[in-house]
N, C-alpha and C. Protein backbone atom coordinates (compact mmCIF):
# COMPACT_ATOMS: atom_id res chain seq x y z
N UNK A 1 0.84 -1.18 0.00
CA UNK A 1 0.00 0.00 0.00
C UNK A 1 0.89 1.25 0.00
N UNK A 2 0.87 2.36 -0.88
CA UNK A 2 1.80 3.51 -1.10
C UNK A 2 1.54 3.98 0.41
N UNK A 3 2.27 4.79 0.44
CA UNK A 3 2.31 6.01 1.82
C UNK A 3 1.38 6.76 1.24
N UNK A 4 0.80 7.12 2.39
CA UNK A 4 0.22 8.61 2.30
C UNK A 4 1.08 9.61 1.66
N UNK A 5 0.62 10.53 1.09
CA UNK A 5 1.33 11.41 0.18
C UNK A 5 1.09 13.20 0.96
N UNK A 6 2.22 13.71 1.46
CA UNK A 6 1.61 14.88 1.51
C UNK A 6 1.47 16.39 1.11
N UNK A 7 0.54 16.98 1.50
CA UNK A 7 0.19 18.16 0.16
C UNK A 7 1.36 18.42 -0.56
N UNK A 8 2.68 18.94 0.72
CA UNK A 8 3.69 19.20 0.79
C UNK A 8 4.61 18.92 -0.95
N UNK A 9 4.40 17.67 -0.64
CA UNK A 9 5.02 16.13 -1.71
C UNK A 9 4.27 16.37 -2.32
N UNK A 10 2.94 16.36 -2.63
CA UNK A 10 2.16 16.72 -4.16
C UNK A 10 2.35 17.92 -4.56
N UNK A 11 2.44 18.89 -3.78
CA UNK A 11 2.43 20.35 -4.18
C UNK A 11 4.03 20.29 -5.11
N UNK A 12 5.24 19.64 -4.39
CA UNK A 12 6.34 19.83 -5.09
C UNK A 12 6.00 19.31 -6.28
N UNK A 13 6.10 18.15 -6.52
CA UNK A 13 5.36 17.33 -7.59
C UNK A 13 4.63 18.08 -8.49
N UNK A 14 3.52 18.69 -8.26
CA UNK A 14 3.15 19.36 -9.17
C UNK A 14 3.53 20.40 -9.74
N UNK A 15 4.74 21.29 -9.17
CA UNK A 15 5.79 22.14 -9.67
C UNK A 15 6.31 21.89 -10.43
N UNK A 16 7.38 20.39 -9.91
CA UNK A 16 8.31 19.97 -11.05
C UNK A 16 7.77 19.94 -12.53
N UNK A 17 6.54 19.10 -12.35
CA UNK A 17 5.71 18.45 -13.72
C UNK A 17 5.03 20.08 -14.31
N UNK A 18 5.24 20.45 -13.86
CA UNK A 18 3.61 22.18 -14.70
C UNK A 18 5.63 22.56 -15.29
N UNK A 19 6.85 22.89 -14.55
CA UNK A 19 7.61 23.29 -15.29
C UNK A 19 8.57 22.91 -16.12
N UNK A 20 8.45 21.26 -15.85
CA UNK A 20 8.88 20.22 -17.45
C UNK A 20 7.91 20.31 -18.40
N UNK A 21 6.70 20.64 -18.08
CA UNK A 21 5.71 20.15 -19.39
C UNK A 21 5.92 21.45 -19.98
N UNK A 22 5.99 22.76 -19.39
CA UNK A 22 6.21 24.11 -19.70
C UNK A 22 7.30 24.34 -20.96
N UNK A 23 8.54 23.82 -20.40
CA UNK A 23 9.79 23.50 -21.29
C UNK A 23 10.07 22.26 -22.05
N UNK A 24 8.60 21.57 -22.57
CA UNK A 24 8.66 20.52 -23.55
C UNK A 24 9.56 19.10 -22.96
N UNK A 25 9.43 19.07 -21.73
CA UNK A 25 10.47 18.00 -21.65
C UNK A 25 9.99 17.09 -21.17
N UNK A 26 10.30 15.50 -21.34
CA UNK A 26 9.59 14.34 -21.21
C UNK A 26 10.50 14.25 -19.87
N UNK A 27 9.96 12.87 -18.99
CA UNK A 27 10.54 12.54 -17.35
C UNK A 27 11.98 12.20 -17.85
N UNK A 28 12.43 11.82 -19.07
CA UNK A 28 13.49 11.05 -19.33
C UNK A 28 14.53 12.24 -19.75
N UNK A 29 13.92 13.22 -20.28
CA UNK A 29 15.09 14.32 -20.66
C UNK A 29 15.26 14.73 -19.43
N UNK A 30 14.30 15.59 -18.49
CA UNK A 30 14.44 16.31 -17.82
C UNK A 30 15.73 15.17 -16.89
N UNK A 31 15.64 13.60 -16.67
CA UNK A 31 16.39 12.86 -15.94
C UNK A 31 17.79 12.95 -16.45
N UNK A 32 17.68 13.11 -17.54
CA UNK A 32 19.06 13.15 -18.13
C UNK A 32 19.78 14.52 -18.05
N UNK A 33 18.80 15.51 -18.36
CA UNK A 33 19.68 16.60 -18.08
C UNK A 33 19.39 17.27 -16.06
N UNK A 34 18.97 16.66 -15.17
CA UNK A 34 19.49 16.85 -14.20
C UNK A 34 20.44 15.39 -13.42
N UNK A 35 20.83 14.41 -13.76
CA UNK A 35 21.09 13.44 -13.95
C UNK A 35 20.71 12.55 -12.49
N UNK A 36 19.72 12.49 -12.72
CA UNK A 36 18.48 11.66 -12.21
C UNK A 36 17.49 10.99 -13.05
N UNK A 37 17.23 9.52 -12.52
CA UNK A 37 16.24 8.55 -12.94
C UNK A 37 15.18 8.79 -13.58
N UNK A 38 14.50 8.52 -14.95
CA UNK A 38 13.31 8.97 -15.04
C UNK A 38 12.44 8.47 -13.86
N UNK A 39 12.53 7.13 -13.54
CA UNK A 39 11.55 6.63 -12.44
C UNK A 39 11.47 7.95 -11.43
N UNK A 40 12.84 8.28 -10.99
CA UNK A 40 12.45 9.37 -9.68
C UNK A 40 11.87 10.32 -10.02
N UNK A 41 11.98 10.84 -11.22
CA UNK A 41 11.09 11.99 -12.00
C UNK A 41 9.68 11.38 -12.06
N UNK A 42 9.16 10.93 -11.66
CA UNK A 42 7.96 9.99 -11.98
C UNK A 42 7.66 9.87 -10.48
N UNK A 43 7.95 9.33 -9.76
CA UNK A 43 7.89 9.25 -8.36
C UNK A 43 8.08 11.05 -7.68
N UNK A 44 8.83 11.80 -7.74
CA UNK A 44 8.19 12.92 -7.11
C UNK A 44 7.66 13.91 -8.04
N UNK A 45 7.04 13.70 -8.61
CA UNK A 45 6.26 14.42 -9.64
C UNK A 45 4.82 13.79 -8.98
N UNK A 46 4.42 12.33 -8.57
CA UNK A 46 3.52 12.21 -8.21
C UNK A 46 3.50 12.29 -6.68
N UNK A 47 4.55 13.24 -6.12
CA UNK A 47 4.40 13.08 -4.60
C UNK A 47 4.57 12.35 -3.50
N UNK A 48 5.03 10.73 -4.19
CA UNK A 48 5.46 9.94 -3.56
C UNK A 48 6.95 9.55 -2.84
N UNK A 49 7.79 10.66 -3.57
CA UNK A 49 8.95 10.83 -3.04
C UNK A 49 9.60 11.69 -2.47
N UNK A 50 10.33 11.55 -1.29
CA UNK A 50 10.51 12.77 -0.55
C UNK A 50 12.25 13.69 -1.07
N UNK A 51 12.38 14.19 -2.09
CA UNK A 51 13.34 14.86 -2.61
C UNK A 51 14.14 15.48 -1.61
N UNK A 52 15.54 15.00 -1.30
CA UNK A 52 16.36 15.69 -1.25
C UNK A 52 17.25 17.33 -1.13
N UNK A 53 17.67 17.94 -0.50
CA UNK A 53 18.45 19.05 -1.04
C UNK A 53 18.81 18.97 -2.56
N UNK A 54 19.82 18.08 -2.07
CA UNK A 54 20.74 17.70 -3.39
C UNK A 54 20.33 17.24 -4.57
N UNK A 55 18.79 16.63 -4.61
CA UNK A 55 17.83 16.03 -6.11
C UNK A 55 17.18 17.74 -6.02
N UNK A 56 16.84 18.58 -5.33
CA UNK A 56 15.69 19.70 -5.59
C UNK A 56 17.14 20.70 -6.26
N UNK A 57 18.51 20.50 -5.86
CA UNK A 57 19.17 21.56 -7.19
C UNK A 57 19.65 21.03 -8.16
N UNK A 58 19.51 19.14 -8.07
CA UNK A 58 19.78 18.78 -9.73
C UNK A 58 18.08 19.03 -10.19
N UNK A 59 17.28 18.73 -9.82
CA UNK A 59 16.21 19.22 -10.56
C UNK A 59 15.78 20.60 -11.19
N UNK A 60 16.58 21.30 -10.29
CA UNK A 60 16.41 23.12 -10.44
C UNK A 60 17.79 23.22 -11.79
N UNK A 61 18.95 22.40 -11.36
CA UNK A 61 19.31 22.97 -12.50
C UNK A 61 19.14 22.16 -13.78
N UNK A 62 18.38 21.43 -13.74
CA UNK A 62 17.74 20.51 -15.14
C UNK A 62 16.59 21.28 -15.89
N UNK A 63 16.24 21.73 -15.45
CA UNK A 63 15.18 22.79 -15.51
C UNK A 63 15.67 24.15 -16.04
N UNK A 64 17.06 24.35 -16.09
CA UNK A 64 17.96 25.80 -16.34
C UNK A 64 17.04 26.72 -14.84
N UNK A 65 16.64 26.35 -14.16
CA UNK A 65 15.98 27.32 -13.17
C UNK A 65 16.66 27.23 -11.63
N UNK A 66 16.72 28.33 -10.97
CA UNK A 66 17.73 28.41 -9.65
C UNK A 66 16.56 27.70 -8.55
N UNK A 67 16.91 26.95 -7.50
CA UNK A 67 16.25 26.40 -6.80
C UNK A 67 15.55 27.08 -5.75
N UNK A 68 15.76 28.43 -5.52
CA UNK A 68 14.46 28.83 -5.38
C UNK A 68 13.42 29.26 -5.70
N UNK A 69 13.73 29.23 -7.73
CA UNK A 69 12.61 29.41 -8.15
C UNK A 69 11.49 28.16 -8.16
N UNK A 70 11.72 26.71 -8.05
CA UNK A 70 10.92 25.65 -8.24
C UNK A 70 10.66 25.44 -6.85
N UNK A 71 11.31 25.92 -5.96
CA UNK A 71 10.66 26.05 -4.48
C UNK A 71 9.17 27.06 -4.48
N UNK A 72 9.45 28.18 -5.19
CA UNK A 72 8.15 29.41 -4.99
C UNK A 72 7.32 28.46 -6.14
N UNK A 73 7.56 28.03 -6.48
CA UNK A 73 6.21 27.57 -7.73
C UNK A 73 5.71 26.40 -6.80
N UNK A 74 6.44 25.44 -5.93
CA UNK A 74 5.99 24.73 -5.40
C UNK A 74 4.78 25.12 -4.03
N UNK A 75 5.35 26.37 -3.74
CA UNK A 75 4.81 27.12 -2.51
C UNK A 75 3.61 27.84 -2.75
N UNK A 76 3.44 28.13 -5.09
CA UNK A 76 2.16 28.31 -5.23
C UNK A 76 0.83 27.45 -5.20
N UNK A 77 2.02 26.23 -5.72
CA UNK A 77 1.01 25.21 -6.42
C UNK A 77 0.30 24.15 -5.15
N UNK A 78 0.83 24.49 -3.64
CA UNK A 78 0.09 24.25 -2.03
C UNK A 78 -1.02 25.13 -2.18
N UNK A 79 -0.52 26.43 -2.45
CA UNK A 79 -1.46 27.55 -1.96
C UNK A 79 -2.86 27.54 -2.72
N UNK A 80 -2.75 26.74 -4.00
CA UNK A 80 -3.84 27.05 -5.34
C UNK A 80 -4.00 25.55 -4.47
N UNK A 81 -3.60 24.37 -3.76
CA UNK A 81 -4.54 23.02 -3.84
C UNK A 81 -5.04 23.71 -2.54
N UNK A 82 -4.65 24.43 -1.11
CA UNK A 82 -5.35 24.80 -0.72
C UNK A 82 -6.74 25.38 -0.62
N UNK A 83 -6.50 26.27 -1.89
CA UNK A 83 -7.95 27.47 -1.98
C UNK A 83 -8.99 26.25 -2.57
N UNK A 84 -8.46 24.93 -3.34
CA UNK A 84 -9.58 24.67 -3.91
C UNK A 84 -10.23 23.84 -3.36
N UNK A 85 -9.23 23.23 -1.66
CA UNK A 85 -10.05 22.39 -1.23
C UNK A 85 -10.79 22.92 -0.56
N UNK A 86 -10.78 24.10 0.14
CA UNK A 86 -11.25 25.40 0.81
C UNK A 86 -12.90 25.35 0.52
N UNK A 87 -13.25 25.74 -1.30
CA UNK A 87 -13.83 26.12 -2.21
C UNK A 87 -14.85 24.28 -2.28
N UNK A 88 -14.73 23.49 -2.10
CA UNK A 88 -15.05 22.10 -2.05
C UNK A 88 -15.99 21.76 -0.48
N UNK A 89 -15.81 22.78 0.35
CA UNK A 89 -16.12 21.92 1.62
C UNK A 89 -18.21 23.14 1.19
């Protein structure tokens, strides 16, 4: 049975993936050019993995982006699953 996943871990996840799909890049490029696994690109993209320092600035710089920019996109993309579960009750 997976772990519980949290917002936290989906919210990153959904950063990574909105700014690979942004810059055309499949789990396997983006793995290659931060030189990481597609699987792990796949695994915290869906939140199930708990990333690292050291995977969040090969991911930042696979991305050509500085790691605190995929940190603030991650810190939006909590704030937008927040409002909508908010918006749901």
């Amino acid at each position: 049975m997976p772990a519980e996943r949290s917002p936290e871990h989906v919210a990153f996840g959904q950063a990574v993936r909105k700014l690979r799909l942004e810059q055309g890049l499949s789990q396997e490029e983006l793995g290659y050019a931060s030189g990481l696994h597609r699987n792990y690109i796949g695994g915290v993209e869906r939140g199930e993995l708990n990333a690292s320092l050291a995977s969040i600035n090969k991911l930042a710089a696979g991305l050509s982006i500085k790691p605190s920019e995929l940190l603030a996109t991650a810190e939006r993309e909590q704030t937008a699953g927040r409002r909508k579960t908010r918006s749901r009750r």
